[in-house]
N, C-alpha and C. Protein backbone atom coordinates (compact mmCIF):
# COMPACT_ATOMS: atom_id res chain seq x y z
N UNK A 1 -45.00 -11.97 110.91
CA UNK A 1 -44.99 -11.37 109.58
C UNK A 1 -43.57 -11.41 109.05
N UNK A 2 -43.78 -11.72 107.86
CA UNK A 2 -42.12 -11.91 107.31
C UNK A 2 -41.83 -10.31 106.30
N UNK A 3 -40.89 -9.69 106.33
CA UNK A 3 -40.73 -8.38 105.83
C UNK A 3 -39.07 -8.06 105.90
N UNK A 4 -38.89 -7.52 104.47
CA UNK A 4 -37.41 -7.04 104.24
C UNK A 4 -37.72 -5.77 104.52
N UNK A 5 -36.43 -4.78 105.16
CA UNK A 5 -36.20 -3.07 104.75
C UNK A 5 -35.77 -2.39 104.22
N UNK A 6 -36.41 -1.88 104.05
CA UNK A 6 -35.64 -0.63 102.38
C UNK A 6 -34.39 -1.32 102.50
N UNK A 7 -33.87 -1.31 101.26
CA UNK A 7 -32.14 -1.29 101.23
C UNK A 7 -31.54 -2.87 101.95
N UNK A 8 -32.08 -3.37 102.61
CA UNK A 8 -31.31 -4.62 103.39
C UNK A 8 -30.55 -5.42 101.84
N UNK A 9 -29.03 -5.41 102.41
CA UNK A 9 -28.38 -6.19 101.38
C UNK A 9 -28.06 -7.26 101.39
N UNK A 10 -28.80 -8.21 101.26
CA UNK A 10 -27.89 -9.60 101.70
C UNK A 10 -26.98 -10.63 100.97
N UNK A 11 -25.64 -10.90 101.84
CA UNK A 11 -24.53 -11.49 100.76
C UNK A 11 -25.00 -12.75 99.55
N UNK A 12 -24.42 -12.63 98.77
CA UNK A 12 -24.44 -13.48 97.64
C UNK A 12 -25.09 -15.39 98.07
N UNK A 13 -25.91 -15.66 97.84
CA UNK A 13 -26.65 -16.98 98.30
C UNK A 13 -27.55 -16.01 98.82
N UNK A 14 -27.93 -15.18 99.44
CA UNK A 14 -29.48 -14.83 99.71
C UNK A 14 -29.83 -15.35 101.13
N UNK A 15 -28.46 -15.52 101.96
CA UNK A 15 -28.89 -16.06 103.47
C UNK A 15 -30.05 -15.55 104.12
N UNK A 16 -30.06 -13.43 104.08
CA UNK A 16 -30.85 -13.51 104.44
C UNK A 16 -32.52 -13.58 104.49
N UNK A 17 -31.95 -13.85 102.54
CA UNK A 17 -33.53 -13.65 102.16
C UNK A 17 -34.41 -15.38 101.99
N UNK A 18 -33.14 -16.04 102.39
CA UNK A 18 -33.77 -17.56 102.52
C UNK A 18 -34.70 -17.34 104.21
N UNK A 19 -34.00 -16.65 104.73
CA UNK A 19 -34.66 -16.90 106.25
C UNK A 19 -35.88 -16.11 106.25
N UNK A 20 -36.04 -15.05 104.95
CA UNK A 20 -37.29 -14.35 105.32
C UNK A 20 -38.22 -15.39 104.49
N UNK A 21 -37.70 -16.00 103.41
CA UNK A 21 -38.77 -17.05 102.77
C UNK A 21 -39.29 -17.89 103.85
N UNK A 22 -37.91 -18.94 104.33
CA UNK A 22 -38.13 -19.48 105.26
C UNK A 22 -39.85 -19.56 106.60
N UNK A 23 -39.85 -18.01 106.80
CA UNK A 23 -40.63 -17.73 107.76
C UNK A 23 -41.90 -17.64 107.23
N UNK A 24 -41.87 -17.47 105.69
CA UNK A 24 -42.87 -16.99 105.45
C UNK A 24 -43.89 -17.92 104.63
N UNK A 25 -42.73 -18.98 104.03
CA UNK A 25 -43.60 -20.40 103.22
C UNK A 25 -42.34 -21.17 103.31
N UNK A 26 -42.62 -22.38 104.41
CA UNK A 26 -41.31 -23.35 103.93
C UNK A 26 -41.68 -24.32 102.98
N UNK A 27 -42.86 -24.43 102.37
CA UNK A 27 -42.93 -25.18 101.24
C UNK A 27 -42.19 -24.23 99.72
N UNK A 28 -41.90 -22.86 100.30
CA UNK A 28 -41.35 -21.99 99.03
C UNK A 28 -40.04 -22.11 99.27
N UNK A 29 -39.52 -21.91 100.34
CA UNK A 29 -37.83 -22.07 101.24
C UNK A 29 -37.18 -23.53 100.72
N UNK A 30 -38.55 -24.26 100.58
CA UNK A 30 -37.89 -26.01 100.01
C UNK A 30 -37.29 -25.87 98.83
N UNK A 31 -38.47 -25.60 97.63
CA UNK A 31 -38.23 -25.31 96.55
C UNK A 31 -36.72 -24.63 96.44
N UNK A 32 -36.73 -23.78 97.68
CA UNK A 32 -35.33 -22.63 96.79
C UNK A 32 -34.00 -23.13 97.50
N UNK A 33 -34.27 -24.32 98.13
CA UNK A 33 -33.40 -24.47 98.80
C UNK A 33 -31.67 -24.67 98.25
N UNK A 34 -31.77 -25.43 97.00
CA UNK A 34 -30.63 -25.53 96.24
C UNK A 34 -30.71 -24.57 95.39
N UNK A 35 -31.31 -23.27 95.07
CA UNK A 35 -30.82 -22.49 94.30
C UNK A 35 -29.85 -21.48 94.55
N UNK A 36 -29.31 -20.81 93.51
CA UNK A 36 -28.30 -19.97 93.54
C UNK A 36 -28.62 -18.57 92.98
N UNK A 37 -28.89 -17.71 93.88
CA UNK A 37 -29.06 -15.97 93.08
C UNK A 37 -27.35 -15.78 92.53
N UNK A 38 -27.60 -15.33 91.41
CA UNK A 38 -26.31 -14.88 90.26
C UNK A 38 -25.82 -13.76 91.17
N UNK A 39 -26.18 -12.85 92.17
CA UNK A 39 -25.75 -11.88 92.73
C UNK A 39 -26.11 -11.92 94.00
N UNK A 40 -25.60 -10.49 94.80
CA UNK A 40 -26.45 -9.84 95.99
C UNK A 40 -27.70 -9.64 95.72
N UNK A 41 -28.86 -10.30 96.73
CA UNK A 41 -30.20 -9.88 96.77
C UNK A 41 -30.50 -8.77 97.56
N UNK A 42 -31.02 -7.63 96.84
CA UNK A 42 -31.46 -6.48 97.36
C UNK A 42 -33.44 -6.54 97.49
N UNK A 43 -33.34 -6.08 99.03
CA UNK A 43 -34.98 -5.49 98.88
C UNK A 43 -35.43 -3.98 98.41
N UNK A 44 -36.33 -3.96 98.39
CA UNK A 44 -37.17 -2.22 97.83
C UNK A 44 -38.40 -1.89 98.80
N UNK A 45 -38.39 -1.31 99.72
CA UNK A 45 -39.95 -1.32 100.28
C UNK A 45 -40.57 -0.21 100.05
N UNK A 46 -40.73 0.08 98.60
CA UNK A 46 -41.11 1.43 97.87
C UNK A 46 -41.09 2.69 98.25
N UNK A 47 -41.31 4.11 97.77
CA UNK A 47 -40.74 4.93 97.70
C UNK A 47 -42.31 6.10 98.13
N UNK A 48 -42.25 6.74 99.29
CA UNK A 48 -43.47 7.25 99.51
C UNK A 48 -43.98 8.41 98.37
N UNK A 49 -45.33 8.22 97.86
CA UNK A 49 -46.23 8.61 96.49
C UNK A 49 -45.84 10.48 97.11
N UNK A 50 -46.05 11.19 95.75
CA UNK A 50 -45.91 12.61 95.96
C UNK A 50 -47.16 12.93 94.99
N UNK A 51 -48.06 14.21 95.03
CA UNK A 51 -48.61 14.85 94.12
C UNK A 51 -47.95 15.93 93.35
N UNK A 52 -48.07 16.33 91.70
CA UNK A 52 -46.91 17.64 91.51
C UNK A 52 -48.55 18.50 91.05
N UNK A 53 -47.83 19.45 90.80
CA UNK A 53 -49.33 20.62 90.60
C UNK A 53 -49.84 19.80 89.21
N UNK A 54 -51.09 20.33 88.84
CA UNK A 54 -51.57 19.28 87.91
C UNK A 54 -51.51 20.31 86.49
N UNK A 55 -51.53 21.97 86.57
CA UNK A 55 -51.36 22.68 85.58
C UNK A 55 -51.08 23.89 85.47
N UNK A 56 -50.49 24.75 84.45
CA UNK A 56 -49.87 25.89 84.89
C UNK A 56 -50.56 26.25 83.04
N UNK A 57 -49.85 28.03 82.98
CA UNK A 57 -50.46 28.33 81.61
C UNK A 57 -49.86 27.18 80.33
N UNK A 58 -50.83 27.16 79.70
CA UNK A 58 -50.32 26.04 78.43
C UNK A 58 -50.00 24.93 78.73
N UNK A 59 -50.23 24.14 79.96
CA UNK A 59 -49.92 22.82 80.45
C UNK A 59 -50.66 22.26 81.30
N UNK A 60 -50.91 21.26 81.13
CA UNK A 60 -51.92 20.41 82.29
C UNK A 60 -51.27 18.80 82.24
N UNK A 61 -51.13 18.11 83.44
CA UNK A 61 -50.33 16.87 83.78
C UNK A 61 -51.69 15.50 83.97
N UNK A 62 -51.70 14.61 83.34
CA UNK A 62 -52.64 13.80 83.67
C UNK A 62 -51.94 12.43 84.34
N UNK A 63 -52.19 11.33 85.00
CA UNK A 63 -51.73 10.29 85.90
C UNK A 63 -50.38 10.30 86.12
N UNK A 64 -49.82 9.36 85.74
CA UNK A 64 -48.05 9.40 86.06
C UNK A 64 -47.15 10.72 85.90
N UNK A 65 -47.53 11.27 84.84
CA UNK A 65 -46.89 12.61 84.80
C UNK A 65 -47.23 13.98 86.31
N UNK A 66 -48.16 13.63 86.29
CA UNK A 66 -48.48 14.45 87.44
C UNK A 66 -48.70 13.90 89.14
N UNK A 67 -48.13 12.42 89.20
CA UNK A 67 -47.57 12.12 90.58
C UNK A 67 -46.97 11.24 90.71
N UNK A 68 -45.93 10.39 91.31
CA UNK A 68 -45.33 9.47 91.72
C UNK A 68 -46.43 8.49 93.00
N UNK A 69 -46.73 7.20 92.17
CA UNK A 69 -47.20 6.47 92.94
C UNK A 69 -47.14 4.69 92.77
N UNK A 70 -46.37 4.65 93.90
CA UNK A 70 -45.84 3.18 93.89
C UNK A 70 -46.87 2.11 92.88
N UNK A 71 -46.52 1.48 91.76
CA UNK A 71 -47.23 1.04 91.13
C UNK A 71 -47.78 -0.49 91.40
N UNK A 72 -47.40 -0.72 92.81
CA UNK A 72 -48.00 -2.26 93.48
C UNK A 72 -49.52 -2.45 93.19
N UNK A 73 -50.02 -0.67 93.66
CA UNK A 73 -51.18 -1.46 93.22
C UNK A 73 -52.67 -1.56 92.09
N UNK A 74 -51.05 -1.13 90.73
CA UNK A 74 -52.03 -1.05 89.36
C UNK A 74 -53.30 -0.53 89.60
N UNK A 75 -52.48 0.50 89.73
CA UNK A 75 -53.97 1.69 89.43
C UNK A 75 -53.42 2.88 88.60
N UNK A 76 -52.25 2.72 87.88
CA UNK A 76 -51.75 3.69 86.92
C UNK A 76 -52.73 3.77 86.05
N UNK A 77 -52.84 3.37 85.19
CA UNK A 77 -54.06 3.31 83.79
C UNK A 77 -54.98 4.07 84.39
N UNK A 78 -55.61 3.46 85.51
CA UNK A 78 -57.18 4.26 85.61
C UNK A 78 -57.07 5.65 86.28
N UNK A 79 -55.61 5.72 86.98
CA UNK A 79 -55.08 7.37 87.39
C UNK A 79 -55.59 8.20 85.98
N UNK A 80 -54.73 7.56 84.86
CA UNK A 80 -54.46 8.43 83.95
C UNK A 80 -55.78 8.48 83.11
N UNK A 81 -56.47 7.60 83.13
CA UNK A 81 -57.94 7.53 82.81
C UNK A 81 -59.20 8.44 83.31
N UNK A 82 -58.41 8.44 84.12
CA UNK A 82 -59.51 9.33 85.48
C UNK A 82 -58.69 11.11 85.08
N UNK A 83 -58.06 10.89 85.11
CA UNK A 83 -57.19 12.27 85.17
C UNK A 83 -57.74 13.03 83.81
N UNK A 84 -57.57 12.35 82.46
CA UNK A 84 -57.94 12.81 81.57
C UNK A 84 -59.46 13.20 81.39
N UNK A 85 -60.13 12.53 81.83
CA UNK A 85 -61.98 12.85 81.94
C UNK A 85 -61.64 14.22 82.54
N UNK A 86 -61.39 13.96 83.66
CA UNK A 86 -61.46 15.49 84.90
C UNK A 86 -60.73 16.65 84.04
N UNK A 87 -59.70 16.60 83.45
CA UNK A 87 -59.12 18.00 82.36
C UNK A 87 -59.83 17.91 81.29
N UNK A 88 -60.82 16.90 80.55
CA UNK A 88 -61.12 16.97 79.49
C UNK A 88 -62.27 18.14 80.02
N UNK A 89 -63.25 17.30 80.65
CA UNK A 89 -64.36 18.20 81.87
C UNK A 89 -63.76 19.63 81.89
N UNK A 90 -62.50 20.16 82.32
CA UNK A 90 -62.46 21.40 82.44
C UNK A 90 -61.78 22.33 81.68
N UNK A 91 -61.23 21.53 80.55
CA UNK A 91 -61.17 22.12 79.15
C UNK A 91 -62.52 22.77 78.27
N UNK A 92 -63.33 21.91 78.03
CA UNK A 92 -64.43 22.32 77.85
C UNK A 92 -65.28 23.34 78.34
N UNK A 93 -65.45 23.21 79.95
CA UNK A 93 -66.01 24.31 80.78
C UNK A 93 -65.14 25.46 80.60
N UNK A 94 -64.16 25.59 80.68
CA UNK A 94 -63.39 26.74 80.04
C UNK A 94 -63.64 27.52 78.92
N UNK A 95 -63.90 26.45 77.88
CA UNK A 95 -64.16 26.75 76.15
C UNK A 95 -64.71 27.40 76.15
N UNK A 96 -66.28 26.44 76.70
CA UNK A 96 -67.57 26.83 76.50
C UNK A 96 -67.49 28.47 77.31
N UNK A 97 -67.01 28.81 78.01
CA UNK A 97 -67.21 30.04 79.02
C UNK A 97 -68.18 29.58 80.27
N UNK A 98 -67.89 28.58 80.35
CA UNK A 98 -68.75 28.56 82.08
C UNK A 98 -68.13 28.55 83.17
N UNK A 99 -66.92 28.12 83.06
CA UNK A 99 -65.68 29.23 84.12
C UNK A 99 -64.51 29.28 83.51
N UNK A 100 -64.08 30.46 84.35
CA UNK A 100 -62.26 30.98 83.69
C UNK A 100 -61.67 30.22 83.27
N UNK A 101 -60.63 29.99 82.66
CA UNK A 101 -59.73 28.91 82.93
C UNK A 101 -59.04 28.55 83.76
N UNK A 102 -58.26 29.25 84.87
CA UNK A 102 -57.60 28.77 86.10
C UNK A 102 -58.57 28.64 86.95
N UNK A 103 -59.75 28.93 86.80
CA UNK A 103 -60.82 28.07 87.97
C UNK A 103 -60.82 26.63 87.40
N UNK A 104 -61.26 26.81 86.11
CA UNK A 104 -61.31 25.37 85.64
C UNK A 104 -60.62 24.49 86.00
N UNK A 105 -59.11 24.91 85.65
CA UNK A 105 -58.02 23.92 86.02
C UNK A 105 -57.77 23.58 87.28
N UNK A 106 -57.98 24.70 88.27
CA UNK A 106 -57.86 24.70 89.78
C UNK A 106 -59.03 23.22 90.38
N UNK A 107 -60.09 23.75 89.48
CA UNK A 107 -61.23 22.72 90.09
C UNK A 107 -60.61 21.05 89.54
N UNK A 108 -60.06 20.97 88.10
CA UNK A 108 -59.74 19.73 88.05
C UNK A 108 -58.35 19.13 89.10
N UNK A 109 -57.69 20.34 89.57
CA UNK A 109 -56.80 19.54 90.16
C UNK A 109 -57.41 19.46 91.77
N UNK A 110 -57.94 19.66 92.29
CA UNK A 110 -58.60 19.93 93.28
C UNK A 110 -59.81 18.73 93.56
N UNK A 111 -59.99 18.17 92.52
CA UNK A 111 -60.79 16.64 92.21
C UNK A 111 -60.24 15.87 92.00
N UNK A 112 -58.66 15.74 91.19
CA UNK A 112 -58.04 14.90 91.13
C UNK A 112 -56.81 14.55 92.43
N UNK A 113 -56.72 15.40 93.55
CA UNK A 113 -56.21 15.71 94.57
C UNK A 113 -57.08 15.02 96.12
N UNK A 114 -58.24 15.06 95.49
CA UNK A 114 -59.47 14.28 96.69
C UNK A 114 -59.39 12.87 96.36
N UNK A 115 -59.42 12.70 94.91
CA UNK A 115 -59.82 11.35 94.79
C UNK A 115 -58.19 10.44 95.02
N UNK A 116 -57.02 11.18 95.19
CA UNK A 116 -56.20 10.45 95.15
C UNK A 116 -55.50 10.37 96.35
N UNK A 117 -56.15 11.25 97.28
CA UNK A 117 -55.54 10.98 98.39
C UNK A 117 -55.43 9.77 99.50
N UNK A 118 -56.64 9.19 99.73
CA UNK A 118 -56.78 7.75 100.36
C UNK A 118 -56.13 6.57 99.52
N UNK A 119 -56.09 6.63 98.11
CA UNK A 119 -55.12 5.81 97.11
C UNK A 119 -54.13 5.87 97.33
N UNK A 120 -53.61 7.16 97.57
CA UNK A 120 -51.73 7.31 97.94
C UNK A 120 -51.34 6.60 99.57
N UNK A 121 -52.08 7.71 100.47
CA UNK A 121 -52.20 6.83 101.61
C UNK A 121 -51.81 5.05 101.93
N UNK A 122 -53.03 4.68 101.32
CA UNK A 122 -53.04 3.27 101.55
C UNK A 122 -52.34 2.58 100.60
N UNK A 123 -51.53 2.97 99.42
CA UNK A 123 -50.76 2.48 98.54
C UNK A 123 -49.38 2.77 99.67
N UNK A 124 -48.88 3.83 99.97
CA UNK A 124 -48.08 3.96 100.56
C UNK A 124 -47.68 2.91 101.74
N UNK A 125 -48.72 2.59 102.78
CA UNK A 125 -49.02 1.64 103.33
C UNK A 125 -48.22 0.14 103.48
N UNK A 126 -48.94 -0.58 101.79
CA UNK A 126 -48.86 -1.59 101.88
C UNK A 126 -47.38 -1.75 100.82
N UNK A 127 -47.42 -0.65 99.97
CA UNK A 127 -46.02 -0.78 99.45
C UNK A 127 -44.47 -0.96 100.26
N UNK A 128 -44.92 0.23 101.25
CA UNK A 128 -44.12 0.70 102.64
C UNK A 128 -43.63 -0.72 103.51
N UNK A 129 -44.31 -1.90 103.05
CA UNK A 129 -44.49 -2.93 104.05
C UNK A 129 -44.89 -2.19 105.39
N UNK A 130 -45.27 -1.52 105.43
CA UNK A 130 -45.83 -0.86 107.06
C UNK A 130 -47.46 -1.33 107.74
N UNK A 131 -47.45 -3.35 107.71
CA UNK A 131 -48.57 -3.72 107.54
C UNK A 131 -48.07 -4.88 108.35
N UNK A 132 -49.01 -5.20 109.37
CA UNK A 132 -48.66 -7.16 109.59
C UNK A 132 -49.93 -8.35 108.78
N UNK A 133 -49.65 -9.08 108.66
CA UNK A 133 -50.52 -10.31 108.41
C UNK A 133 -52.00 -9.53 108.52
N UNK A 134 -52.22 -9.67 110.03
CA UNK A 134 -53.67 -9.34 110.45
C UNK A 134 -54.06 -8.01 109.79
N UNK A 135 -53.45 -6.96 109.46
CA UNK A 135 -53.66 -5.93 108.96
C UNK A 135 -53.67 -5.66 107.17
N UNK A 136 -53.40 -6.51 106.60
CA UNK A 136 -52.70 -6.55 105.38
C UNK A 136 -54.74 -6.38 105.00
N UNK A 137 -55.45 -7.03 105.14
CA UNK A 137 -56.85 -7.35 104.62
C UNK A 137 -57.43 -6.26 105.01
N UNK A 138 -57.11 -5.60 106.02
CA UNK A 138 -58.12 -4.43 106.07
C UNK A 138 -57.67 -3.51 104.96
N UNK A 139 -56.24 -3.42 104.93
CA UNK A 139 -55.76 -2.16 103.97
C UNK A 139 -56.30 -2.63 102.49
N UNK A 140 -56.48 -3.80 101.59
CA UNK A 140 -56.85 -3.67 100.79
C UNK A 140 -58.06 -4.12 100.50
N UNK A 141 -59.08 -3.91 101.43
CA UNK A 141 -60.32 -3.56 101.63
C UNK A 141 -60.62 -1.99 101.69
N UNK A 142 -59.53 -1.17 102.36
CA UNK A 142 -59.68 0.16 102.39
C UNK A 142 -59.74 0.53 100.56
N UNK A 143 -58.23 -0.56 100.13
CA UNK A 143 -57.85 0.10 99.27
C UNK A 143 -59.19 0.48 97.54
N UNK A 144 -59.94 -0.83 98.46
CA UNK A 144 -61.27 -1.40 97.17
C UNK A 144 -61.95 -0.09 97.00
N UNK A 145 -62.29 0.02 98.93
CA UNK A 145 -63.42 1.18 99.05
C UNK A 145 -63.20 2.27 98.25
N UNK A 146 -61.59 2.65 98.31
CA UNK A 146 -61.21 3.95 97.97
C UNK A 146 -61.68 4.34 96.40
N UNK A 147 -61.21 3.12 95.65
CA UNK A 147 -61.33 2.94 94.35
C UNK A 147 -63.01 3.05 93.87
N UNK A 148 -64.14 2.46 94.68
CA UNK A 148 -65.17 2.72 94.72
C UNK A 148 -65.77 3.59 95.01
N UNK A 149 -64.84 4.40 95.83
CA UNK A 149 -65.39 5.97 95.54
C UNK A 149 -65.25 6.95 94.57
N UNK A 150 -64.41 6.07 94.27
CA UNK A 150 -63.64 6.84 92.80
C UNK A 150 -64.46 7.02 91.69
N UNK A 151 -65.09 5.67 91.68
CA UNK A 151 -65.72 4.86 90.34
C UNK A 151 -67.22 5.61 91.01
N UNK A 152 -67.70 5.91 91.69
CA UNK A 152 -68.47 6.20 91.94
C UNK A 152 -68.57 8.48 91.85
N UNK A 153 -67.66 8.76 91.91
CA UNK A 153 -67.36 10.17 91.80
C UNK A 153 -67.21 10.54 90.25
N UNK A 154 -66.56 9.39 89.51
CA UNK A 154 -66.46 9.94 88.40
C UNK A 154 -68.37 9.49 87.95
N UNK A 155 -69.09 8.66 88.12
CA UNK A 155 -70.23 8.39 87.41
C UNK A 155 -71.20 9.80 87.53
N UNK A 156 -71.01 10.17 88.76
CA UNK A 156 -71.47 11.49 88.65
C UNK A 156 -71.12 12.81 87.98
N UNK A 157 -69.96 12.12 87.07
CA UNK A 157 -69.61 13.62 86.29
C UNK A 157 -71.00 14.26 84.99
N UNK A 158 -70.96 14.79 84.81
CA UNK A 158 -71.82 15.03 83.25
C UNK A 158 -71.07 15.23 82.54
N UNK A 159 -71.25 13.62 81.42
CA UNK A 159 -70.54 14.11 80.02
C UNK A 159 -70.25 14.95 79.76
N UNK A 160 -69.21 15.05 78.98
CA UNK A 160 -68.40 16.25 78.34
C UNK A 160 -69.59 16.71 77.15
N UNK A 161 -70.07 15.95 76.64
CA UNK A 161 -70.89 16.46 75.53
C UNK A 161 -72.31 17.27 75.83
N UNK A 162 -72.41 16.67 77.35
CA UNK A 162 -73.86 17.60 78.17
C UNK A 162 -72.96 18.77 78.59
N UNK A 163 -71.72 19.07 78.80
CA UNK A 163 -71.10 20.66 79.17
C UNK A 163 -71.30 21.41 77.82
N UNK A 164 -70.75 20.86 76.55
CA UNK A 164 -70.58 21.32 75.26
C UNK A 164 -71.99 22.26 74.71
N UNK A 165 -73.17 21.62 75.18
CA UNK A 165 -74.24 21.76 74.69
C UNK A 165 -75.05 23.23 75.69
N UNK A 166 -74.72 23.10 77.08
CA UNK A 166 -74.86 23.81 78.13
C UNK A 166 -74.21 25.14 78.12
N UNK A 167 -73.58 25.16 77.21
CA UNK A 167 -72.21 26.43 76.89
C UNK A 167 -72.82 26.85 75.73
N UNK A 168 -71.44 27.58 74.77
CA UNK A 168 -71.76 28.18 74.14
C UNK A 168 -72.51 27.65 72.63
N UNK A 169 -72.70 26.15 72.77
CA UNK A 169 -71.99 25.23 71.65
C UNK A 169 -71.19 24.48 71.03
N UNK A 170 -70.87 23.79 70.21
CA UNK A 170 -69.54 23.12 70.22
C UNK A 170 -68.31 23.66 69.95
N UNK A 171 -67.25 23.56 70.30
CA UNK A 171 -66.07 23.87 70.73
C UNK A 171 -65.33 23.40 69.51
N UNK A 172 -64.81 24.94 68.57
CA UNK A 172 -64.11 24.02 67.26
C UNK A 172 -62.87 24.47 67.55
């Protein structure tokens, strides 16, 4: 397996990042063989994902705002996609009076906290480079499943407009 570490700096020409090409495609190592990096080549082997609370009085955090997660593997959008259904969901249930509001909010972060945990995990993972060759396919097979549970958790929500109706009425 060919892999840089956090931080490895290598001097100006990229010696050592020709030898990790090298190992890893010498039909790519050919290509680069006469080139010249304008600088020191630095690696990144990303930065491990955090959750922050998702809401407090008068505030609620939806995808990026409410966690740090290595964006290798473009799933920002549907974080924040997903995030917004789940507070929209417990905005409403709130409205309507079918629970408190800090239950409400508690319950959306508490759904958005399940569904993102095997995402962070295995994002962490493969961002981390903490993977060989043989392993690289299972993790983003994990990573499919995870997402399919996702897609599958949110289908079971009930529209916001079946809460609206279930409550007090519509919410002006």
């Amino acid at each position: 397996m060919a892999a840089a570490r956090d931080g490895d700096e290598r001097p100006a020409g990229g010696v050592g990042l020709r030898a990790l090409v090298r190992e890893a495609d010498a039909e790519l190592a050919a290509r680069l063989a006469d080139a010249t990096p304008p600088s020191g080549v630095r690696t990144f082997a990303g930065l491990p994902g955090f959750i922050r609370r998702s809401w407090g009085p008068g505030w609620a955090l939806v995808g990026d705002a409410g966690y740090w997660k290595d964006p290798l593997t473009a799933h920002g959008l549907s974080d924040a996609l997903r995030d917004a259904e789940l507070l929209a969901g417990a905005i409403v249930s709130a409205a309507c009076g079918l629970e408190d509001e800090a239950a409400a909010l508690a319950n959306y972060q508490a759904t958005r906290d399940r569904l993102s945990a095997d995402l962070f995990s295995v994002t962490d993972t493969i961002a981390g480079h903490r993977w060989t060759d043989d392993a690289i396919g299972d993790l983003l097979l994990r990573l499919s499943a995870s997402m399919a549970d996702e897609v599958a958790a949110l289908a079971e929500l009930e529209p916001v407009g079946a809460v609206v109706t279930l409550g007090r009425g519509p919410v002006s």
